[in-house]
PDB file of N, CA and C in Angstrom:
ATOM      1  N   UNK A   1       0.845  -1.179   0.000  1.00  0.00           N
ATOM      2  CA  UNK A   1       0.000   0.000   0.000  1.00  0.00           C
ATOM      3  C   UNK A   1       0.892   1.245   0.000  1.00  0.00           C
ATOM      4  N   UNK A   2       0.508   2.199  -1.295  1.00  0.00           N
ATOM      5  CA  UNK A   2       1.425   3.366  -0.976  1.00  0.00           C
ATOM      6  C   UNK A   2       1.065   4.513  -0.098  1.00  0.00           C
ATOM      7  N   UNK A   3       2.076   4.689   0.486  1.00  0.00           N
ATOM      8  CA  UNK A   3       2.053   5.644   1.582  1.00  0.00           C
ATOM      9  C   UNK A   3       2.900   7.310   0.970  1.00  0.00           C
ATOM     10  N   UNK A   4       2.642   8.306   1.728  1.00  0.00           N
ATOM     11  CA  UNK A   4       3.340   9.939   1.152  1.00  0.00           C
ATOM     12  C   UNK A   4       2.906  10.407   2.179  1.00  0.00           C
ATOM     13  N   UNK A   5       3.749  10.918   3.213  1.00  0.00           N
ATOM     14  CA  UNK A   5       3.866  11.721   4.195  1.00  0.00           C
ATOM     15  C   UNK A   5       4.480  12.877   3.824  1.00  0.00           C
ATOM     16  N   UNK A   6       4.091  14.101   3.474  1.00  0.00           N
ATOM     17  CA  UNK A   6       4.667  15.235   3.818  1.00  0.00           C
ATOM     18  C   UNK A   6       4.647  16.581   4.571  1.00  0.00           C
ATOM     19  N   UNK A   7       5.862  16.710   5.093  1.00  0.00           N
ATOM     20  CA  UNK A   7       6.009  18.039   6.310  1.00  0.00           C
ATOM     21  C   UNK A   7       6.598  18.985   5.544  1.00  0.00           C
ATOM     22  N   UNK A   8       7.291  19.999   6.524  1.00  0.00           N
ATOM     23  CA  UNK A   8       8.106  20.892   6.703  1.00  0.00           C
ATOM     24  C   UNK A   8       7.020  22.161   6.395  1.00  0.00           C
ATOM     25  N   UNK A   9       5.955  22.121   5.892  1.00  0.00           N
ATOM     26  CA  UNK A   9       5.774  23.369   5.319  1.00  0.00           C
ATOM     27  C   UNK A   9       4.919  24.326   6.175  1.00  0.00           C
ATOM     28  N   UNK A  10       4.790  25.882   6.286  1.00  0.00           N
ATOM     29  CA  UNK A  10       4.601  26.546   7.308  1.00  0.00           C
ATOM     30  C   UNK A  10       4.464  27.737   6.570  1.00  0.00           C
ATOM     31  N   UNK A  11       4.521  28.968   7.400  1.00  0.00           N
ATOM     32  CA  UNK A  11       4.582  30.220   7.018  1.00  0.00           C
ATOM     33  C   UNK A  11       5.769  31.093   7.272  1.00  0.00           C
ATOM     34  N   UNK A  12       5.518  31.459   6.067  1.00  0.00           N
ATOM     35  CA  UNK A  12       6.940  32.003   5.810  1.00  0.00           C
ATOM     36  C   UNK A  12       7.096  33.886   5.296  1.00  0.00           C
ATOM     37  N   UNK A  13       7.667  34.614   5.640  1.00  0.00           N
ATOM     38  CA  UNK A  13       8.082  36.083   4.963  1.00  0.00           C
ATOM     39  C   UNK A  13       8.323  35.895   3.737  1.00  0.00           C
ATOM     40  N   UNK A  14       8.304  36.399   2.776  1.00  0.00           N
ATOM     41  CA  UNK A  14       8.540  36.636   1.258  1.00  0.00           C
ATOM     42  C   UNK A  14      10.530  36.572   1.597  1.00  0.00           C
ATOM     43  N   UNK A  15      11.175  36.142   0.515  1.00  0.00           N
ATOM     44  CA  UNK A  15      12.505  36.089   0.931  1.00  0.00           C
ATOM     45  C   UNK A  15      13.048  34.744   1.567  1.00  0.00           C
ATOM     46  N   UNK A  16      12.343  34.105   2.332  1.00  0.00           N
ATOM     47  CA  UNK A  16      12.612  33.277   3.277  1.00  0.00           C
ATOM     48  C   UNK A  16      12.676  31.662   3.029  1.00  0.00           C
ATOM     49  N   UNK A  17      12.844  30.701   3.497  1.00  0.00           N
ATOM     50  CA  UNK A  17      13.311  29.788   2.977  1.00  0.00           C
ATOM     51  C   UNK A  17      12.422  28.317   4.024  1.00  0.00           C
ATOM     52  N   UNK A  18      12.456  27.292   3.149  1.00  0.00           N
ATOM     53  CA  UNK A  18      11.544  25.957   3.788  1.00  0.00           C
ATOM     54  C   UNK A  18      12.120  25.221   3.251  1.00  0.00           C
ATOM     55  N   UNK A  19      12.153  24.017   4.230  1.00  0.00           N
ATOM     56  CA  UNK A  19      12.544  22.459   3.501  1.00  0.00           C
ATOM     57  C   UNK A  19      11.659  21.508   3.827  1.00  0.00           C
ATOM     58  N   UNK A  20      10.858  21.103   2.636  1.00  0.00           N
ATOM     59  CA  UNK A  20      10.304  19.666   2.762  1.00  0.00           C
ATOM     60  C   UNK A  20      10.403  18.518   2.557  1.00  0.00           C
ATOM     61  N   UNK A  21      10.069  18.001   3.173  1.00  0.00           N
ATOM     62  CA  UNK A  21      10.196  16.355   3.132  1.00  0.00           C
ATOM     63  C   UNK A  21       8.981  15.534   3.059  1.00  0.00           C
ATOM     64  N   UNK A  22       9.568  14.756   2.160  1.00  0.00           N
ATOM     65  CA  UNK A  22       8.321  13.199   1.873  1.00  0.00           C
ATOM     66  C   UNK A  22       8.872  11.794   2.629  1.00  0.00           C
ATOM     67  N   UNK A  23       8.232  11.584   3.109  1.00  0.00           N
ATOM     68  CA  UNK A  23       8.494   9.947   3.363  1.00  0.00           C
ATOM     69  C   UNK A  23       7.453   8.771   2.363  1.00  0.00           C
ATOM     70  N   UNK A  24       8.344   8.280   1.792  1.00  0.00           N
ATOM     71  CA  UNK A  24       7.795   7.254   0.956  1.00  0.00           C
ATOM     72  C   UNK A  24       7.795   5.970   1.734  1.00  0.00           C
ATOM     73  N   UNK A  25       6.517   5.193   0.782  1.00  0.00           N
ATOM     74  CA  UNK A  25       6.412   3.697   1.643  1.00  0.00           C
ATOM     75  C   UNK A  25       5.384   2.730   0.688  1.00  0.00           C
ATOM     76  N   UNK A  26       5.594   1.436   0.451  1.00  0.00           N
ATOM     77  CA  UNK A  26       4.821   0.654   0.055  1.00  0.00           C
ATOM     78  C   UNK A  26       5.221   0.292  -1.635  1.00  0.00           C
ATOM     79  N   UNK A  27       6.403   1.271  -1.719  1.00  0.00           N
ATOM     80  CA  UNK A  27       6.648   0.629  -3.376  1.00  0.00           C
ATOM     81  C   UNK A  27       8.149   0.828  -3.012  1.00  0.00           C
ATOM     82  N   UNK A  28       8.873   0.348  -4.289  1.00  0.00           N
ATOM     83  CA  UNK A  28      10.696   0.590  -4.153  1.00  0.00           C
ATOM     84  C   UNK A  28      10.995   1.909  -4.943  1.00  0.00           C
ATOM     85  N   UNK A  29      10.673   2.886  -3.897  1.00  0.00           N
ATOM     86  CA  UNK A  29      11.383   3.896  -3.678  1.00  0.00           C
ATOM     87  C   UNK A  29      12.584   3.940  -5.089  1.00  0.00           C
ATOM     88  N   UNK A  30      13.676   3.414  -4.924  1.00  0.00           N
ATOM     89  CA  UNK A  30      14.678   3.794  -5.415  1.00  0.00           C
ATOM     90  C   UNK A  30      14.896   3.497  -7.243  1.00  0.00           C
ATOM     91  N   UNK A  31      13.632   2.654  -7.277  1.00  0.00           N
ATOM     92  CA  UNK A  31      13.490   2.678  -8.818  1.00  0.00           C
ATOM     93  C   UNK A  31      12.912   3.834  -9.165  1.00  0.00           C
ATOM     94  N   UNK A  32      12.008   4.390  -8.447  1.00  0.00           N
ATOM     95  CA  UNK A  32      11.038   5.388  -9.220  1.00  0.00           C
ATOM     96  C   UNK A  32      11.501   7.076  -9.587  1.00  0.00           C
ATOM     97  N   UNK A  33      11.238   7.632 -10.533  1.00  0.00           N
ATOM     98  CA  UNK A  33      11.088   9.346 -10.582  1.00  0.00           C
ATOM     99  C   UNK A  33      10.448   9.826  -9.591  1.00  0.00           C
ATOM    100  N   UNK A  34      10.813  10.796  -8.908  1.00  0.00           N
ATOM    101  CA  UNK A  34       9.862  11.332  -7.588  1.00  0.00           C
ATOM    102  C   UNK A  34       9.652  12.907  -7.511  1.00  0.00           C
ATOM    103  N   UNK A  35       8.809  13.353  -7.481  1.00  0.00           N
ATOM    104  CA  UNK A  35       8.598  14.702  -7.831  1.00  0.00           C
ATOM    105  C   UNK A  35       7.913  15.530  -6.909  1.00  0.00           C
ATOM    106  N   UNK A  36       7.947  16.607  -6.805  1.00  0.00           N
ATOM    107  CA  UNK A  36       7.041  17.493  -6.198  1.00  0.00           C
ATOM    108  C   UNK A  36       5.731  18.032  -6.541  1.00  0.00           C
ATOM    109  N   UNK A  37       4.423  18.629  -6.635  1.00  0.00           N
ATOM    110  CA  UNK A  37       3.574  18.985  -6.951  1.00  0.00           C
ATOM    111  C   UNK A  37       3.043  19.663  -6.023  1.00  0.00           C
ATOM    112  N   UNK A  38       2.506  20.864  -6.648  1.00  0.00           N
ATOM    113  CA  UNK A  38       1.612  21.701  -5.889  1.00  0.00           C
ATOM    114  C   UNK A  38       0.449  22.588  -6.074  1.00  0.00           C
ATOM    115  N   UNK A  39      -0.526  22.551  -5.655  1.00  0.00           N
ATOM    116  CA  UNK A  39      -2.124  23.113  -5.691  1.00  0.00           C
ATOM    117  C   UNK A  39      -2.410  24.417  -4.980  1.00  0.00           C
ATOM    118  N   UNK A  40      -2.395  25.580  -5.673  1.00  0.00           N
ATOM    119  CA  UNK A  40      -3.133  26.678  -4.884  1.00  0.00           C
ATOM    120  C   UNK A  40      -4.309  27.194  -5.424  1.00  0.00           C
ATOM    121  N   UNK A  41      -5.170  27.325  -4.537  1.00  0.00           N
ATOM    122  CA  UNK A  41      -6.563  27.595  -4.183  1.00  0.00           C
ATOM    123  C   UNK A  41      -7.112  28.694  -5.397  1.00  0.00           C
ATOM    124  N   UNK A  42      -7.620  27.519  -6.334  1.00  0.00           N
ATOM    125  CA  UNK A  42      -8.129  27.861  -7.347  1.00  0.00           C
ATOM    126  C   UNK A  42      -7.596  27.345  -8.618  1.00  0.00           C
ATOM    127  N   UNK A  43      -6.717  26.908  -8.488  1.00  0.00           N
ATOM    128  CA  UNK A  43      -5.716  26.402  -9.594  1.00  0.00           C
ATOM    129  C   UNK A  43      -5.623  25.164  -9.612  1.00  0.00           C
ATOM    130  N   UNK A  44      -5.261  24.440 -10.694  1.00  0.00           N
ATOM    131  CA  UNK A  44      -4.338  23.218 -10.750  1.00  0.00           C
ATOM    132  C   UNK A  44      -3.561  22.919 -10.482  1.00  0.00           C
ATOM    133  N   UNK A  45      -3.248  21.426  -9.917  1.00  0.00           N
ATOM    134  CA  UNK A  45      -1.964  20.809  -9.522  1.00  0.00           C
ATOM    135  C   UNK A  45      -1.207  20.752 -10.771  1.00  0.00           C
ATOM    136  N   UNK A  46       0.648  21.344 -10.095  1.00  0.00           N
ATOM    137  CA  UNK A  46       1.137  21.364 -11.102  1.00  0.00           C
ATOM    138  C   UNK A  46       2.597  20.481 -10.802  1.00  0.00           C
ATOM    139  N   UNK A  47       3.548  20.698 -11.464  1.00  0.00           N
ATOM    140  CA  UNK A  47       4.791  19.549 -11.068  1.00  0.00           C
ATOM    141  C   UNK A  47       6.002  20.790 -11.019  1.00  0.00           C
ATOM    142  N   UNK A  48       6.083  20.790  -9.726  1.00  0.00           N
ATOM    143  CA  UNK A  48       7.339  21.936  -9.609  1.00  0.00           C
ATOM    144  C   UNK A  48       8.595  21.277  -9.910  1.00  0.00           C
ATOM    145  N   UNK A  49       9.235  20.289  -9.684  1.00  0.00           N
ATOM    146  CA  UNK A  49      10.080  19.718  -9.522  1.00  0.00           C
ATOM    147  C   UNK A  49      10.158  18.073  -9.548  1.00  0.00           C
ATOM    148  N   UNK A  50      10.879  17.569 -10.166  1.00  0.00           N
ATOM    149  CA  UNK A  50      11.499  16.117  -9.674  1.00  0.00           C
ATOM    150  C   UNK A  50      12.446  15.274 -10.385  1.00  0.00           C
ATOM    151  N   UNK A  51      12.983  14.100  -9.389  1.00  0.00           N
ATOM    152  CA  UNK A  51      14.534  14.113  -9.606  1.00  0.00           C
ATOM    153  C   UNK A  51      14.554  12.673 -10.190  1.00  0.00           C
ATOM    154  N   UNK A  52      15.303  11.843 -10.944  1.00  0.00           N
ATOM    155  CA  UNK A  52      15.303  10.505 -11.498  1.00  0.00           C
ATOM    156  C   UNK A  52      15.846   9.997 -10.197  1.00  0.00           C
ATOM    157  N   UNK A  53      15.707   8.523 -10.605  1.00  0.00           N
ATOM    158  CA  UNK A  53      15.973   7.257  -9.647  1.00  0.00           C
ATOM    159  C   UNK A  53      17.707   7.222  -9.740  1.00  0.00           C
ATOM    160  N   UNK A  54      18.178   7.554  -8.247  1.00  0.00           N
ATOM    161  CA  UNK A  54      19.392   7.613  -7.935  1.00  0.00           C
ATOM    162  C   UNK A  54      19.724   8.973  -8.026  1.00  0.00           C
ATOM    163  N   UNK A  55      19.050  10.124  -8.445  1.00  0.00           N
ATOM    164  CA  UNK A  55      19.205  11.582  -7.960  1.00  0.00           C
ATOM    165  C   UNK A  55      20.154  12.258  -9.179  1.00  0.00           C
ATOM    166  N   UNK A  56      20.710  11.645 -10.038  1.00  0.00           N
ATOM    167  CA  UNK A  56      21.703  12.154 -11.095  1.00  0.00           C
ATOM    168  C   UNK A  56      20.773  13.129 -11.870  1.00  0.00           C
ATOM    169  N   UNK A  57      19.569  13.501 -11.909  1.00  0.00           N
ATOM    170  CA  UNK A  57      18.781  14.040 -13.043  1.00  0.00           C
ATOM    171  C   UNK A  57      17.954  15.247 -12.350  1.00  0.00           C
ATOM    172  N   UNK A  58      17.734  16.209 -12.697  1.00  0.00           N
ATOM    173  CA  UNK A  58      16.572  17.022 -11.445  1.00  0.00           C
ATOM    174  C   UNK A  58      16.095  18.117 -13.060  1.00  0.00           C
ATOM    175  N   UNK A  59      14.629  18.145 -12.674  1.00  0.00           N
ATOM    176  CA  UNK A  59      14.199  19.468 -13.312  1.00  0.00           C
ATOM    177  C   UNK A  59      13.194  20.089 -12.565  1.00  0.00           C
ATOM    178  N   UNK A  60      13.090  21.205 -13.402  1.00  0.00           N
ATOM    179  CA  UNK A  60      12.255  22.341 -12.255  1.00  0.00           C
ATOM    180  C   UNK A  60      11.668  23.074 -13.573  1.00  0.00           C
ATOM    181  N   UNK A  61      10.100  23.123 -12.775  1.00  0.00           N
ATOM    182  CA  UNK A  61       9.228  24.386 -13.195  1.00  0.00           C
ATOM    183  C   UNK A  61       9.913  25.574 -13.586  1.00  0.00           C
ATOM    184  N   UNK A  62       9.869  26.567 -14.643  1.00  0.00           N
ATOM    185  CA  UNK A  62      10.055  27.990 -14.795  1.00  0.00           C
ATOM    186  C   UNK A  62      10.321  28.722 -13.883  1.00  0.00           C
ATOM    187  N   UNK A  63       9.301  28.245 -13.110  1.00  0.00           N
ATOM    188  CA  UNK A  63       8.569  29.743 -11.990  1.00  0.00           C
ATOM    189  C   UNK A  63       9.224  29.305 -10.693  1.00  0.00           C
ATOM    190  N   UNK A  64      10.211  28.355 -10.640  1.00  0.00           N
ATOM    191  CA  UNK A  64      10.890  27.835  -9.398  1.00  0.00           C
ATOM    192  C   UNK A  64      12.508  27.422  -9.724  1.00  0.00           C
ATOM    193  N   UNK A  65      12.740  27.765 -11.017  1.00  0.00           N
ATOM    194  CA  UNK A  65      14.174  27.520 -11.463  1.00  0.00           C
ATOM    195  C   UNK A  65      14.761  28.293 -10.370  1.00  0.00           C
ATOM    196  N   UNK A  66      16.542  27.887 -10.278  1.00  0.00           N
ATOM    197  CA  UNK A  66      16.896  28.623  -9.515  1.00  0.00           C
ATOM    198  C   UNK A  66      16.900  29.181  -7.614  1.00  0.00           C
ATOM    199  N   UNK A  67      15.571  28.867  -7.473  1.00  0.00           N
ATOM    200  CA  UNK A  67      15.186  28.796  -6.065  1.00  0.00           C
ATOM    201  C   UNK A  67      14.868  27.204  -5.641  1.00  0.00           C
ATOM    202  N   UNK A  68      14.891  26.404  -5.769  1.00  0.00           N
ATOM    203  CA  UNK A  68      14.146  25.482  -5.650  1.00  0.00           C
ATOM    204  C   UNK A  68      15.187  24.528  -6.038  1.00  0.00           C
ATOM    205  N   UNK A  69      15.471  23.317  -5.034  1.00  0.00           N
ATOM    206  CA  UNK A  69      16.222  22.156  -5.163  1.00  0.00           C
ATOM    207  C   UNK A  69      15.568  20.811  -4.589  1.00  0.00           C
ATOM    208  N   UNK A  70      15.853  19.977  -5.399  1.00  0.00           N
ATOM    209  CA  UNK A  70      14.783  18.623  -4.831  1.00  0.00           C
ATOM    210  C   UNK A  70      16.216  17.946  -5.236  1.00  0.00           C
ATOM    211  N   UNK A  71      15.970  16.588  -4.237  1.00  0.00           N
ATOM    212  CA  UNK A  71      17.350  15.763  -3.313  1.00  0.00           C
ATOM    213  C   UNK A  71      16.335  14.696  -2.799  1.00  0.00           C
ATOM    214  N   UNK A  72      17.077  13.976  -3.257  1.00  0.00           N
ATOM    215  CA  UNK A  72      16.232  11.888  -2.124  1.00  0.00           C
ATOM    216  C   UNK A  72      17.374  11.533  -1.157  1.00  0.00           C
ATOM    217  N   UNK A  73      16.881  11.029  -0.744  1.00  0.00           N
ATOM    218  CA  UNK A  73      17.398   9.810   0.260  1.00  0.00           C
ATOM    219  C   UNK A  73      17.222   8.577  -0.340  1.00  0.00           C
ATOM    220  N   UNK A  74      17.881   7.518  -0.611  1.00  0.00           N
ATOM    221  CA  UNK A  74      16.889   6.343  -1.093  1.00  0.00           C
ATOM    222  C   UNK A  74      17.204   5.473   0.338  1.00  0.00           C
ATOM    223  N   UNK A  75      18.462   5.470   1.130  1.00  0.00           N
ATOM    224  CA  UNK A  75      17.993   4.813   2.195  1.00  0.00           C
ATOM    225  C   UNK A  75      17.091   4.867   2.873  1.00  0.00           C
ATOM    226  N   UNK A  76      16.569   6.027   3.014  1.00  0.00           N
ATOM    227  CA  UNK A  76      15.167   6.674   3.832  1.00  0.00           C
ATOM    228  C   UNK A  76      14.084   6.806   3.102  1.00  0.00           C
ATOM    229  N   UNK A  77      14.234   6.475   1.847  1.00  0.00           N
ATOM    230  CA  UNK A  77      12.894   6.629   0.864  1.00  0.00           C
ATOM    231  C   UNK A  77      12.340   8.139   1.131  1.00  0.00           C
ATOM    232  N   UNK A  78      13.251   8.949   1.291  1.00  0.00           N
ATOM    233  CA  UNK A  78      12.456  10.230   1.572  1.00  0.00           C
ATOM    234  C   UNK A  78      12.992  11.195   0.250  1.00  0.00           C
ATOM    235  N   UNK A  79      12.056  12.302   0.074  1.00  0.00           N
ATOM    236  CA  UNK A  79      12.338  13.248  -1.426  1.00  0.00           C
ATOM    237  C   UNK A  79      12.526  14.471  -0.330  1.00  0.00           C
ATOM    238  N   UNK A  80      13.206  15.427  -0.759  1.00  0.00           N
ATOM    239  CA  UNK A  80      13.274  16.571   0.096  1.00  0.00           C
ATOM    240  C   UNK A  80      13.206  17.638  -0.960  1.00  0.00           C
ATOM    241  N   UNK A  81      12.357  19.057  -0.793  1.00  0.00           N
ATOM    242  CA  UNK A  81      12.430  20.938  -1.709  1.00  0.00           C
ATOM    243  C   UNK A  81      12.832  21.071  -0.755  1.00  0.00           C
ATOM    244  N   UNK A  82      13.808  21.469  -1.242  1.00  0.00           N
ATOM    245  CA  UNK A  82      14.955  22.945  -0.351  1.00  0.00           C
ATOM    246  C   UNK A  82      14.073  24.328  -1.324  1.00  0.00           C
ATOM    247  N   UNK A  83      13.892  24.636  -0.677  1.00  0.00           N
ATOM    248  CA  UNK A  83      12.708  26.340  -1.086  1.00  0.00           C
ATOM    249  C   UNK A  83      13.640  27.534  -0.626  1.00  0.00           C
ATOM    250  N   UNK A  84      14.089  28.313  -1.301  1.00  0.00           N
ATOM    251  CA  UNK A  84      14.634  29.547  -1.033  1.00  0.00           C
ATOM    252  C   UNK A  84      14.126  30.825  -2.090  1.00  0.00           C
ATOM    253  N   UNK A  85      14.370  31.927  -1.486  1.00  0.00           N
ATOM    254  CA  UNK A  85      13.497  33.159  -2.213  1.00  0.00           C
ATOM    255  C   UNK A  85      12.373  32.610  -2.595  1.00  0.00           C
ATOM    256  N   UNK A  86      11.589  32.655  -1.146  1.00  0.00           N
ATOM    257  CA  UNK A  86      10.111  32.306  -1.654  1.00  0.00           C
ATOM    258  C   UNK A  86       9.456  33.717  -1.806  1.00  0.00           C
ATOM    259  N   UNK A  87       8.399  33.382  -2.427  1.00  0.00           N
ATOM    260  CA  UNK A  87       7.560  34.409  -3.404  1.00  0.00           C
ATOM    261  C   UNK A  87       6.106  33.975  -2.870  1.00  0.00           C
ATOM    262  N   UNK A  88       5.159  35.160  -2.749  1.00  0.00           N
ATOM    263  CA  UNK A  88       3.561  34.601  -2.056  1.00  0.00           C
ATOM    264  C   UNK A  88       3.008  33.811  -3.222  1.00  0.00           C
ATOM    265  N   UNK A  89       3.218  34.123  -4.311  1.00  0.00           N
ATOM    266  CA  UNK A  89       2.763  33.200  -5.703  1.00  0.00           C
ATOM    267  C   UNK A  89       3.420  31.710  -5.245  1.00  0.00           C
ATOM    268  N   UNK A  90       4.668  31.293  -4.319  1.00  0.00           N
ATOM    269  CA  UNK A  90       4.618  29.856  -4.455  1.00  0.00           C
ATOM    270  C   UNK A  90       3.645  29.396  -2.925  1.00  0.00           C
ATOM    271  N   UNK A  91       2.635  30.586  -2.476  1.00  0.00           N
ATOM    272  CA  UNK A  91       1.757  29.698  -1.730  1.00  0.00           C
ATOM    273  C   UNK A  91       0.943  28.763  -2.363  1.00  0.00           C
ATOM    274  N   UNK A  92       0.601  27.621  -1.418  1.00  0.00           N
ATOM    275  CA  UNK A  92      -0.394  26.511  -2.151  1.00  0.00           C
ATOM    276  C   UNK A  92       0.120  25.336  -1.260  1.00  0.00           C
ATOM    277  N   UNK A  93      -0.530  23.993  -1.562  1.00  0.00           N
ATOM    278  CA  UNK A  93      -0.553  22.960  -0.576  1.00  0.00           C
ATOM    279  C   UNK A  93       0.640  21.987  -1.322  1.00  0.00           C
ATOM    280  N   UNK A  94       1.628  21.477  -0.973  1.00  0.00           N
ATOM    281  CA  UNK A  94       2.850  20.593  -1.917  1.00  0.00           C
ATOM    282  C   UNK A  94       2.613  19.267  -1.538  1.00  0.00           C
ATOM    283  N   UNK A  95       2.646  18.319  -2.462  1.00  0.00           N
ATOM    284  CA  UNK A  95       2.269  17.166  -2.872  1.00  0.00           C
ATOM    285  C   UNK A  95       3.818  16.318  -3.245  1.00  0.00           C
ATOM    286  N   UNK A  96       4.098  15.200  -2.560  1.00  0.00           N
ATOM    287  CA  UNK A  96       5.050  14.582  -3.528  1.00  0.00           C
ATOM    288  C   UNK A  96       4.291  13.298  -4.286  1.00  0.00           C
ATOM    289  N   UNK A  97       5.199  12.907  -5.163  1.00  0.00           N
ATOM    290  CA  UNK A  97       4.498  12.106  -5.375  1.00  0.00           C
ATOM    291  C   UNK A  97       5.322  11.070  -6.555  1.00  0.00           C
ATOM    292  N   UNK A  98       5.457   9.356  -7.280  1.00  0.00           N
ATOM    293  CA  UNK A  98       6.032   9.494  -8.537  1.00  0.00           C
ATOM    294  C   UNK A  98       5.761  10.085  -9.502  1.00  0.00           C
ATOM    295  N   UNK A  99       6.786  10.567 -10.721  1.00  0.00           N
ATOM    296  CA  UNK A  99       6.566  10.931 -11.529  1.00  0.00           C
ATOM    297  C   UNK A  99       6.969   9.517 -13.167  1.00  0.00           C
ATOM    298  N   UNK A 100       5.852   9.962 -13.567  1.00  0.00           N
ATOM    299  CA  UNK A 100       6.231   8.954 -14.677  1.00  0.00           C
ATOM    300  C   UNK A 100       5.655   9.521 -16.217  1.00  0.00           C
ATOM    301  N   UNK A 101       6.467   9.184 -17.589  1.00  0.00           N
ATOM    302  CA  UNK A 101       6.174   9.615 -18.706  1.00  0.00           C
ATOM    303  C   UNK A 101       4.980   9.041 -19.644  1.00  0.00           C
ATOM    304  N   UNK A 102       4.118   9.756 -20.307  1.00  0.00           N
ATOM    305  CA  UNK A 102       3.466   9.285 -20.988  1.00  0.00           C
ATOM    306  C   UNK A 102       3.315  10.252 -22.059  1.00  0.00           C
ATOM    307  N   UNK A 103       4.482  10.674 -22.892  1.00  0.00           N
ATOM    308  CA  UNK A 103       4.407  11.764 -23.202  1.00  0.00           C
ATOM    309  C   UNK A 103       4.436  13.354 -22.918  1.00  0.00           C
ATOM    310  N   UNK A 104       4.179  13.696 -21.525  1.00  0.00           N
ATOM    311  CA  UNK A 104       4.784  14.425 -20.407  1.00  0.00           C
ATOM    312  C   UNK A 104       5.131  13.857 -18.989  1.00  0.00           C
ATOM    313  N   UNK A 105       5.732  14.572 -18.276  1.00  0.00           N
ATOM    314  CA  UNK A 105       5.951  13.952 -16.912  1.00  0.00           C
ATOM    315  C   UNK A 105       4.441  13.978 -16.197  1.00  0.00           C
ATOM    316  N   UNK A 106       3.853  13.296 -15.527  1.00  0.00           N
ATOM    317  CA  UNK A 106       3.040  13.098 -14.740  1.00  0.00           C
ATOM    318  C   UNK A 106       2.811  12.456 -13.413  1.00  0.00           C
ATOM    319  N   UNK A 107       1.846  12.361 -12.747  1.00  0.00           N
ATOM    320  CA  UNK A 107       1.587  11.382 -11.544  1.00  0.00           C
ATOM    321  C   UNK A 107       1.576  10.272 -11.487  1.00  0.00           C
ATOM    322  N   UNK A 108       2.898   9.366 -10.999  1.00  0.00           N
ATOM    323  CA  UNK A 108       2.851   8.483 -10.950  1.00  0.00           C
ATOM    324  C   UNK A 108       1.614   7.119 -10.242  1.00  0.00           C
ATOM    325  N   UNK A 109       0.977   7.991  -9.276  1.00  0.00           N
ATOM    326  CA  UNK A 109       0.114   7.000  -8.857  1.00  0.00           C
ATOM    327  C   UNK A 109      -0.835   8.022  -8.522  1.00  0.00           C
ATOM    328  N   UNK A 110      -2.360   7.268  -8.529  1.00  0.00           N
ATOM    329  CA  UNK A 110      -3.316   8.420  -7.811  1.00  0.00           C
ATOM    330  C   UNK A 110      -3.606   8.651  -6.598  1.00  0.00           C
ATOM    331  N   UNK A 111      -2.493   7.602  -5.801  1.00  0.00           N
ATOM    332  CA  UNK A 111      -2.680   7.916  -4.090  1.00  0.00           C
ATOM    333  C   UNK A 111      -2.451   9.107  -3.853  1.00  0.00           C
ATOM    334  N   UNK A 112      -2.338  10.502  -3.252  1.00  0.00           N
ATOM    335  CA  UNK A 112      -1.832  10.856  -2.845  1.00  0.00           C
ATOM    336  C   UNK A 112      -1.827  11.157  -1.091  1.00  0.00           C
ATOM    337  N   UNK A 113      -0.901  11.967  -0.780  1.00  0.00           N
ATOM    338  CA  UNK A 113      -1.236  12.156   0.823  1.00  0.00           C
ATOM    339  C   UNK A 113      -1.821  13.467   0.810  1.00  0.00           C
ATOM    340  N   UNK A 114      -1.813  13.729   2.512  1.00  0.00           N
ATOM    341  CA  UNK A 114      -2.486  14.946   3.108  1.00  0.00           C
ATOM    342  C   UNK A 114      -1.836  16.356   2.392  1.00  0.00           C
ATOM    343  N   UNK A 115      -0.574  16.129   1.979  1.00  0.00           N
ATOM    344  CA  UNK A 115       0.595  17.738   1.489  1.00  0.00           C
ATOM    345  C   UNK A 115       0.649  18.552   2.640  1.00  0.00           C
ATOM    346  N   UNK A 116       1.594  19.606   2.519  1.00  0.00           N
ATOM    347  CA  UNK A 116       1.931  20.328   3.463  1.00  0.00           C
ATOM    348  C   UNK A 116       1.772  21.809   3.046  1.00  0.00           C
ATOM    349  N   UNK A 117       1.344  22.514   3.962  1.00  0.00           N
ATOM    350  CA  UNK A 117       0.600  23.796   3.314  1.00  0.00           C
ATOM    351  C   UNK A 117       1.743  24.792   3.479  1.00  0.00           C
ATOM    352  N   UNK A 118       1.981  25.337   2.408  1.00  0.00           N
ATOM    353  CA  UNK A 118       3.438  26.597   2.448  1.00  0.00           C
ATOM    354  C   UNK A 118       2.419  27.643   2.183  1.00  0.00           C
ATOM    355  N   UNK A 119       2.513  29.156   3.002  1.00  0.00           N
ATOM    356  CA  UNK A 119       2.243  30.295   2.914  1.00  0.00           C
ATOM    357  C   UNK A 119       2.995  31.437   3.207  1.00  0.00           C
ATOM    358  N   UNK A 120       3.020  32.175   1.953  1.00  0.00           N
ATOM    359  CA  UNK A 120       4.252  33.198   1.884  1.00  0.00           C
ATOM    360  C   UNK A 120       4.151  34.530   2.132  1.00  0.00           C
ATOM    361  N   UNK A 121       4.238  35.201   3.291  1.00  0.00           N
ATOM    362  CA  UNK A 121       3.449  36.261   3.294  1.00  0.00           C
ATOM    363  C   UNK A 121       4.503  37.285   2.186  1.00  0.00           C
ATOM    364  N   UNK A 122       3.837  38.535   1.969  1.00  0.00           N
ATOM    365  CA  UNK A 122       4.322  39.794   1.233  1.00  0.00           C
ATOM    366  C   UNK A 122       4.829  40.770   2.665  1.00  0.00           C
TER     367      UNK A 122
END
């Protein structure tokens, strides 16, 4: 059964910086693409970030190039965003989750978890 725990996320000053973490569970972790995603209130879930199996590969959204670093663990099955120069536009709820191709990158599975709510004040 797949499992997605994610923390770290909170409120934050414009400028300021968050790290989240996923804990993965119920599949092998270390084969899969693992990515980030995130939903703000009114919008679509989108794919900010995510890194290939064994971490050699990483891409990032436009709107998060540059600020934004995603990093695994595979002993820990955990995905980690390092978030810096946050912006109130990257408020919204973050999702990890696999990522897999079908012609674009997408959601690897439709479990997802609870996400962790980042809010950025101005």
């Amino acid at each position: 059964q797949v499992q997605l725990v994610e923390s770290g996320g909170g409120l934050v000053q414009a400028g300021g910086s968050l790290r989240l973490s996923c804990a993965a569970s119920g599949f092998r972790f270390r084969s899969y693409r693992m990515g980030w995603f995130r939903q703000a209130p009114g919008k679509e879930r989108e794919l900010v970030a995510h890194i290939s199996p064994g971490g050699a590969m990483t891409y990032y959204g436009d709107s998060v190039k540059g600020r934004f670093a995603v990093s695994r663990e595979d002993a820990k099955s955990t995905v980690h965003l390092q978030m810096n120069s946050l912006k109130p536009e990257d408020t919204a709820v973050y999702y990890c989750n696999s990522v897999r191709w079908d012609g674009a990158y997408s959601p690897g599975s439709d479990y997802w978890g609870q996400g962790t709510q980042v809010t950025v004040s101005s």
